[in-house]
Protein backbone atom coordinates (compact mmCIF):
# COMPACT_ATOMS: atom_id res chain seq x y z
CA UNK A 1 -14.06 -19.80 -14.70
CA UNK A 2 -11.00 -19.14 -16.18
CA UNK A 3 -11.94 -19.85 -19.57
CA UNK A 4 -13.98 -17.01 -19.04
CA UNK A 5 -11.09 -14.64 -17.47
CA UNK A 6 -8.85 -15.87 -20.47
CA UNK A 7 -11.46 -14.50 -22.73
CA UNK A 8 -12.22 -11.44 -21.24
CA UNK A 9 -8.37 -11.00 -21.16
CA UNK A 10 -8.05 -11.76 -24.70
CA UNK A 11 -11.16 -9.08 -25.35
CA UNK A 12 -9.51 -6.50 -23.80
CA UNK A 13 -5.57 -7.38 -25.00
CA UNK A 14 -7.08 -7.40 -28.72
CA UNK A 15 -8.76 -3.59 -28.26
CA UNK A 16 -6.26 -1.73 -26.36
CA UNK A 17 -3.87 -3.71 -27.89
CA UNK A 18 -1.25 -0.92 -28.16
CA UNK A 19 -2.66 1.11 -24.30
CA UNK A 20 -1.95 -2.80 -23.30
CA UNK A 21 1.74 -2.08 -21.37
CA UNK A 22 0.87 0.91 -20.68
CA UNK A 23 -2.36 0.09 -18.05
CA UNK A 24 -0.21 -2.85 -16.90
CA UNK A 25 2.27 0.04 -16.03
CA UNK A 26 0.24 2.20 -14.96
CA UNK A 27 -1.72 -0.37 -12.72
CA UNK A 28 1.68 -1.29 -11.05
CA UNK A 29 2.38 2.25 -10.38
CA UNK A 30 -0.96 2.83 -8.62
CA UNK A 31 -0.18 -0.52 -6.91
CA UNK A 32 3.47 1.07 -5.92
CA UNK A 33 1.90 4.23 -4.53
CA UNK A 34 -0.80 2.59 -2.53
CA UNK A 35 1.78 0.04 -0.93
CA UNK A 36 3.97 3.20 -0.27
CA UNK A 37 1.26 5.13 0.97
CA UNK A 38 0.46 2.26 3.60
CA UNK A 39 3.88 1.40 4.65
CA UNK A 40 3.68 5.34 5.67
CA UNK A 41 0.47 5.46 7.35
CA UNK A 42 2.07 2.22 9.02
CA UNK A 43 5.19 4.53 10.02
CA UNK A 44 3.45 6.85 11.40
CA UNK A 45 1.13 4.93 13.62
CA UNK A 46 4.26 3.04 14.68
CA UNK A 47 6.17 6.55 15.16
CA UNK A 48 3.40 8.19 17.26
CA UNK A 49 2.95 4.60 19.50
CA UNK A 50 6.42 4.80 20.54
CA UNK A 51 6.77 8.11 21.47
CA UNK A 52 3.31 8.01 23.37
CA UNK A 53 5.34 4.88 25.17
CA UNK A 54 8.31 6.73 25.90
CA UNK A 55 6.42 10.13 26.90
CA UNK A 56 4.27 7.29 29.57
CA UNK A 57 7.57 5.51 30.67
CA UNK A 58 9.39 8.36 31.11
CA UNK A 59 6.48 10.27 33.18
CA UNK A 60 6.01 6.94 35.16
CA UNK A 61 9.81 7.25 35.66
CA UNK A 62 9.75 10.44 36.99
CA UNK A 63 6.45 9.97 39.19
CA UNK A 64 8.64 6.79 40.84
CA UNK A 65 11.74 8.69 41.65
């Protein structure tokens, strides 16, 4: 199997020789922006839990007193 990967690699490496760093870069900056674009989505979700907590704690706060 990774005879086969080496190959392909080598395929590929030998064509677009000289596009070769630049899809590796490119590939790690779509791999940057996706990891970026989850840690936000992440954020957020994490964001809008709390303050759904604190809106509920403080309204069962106020309900008690």
């Amino acid at each position: 199997m990774t005879a086969v990967i080496k190959r392909i690699f080598r395929f590929f490496y030998s064509v677009y020789r000289r596009y070769f760093l630049m899809l590796v870069a490119v590939a790690v900056a779509v791999a940057a922006v996706a990891v970026a674009a989850a840690a936000t989505t992440i954020t957020i979700f994490a964001v809008a839990i709390a303050a759904t907590a604190i809106t509920t704690i403080t309204t069962i706060d106020g309900i008690i007193i």
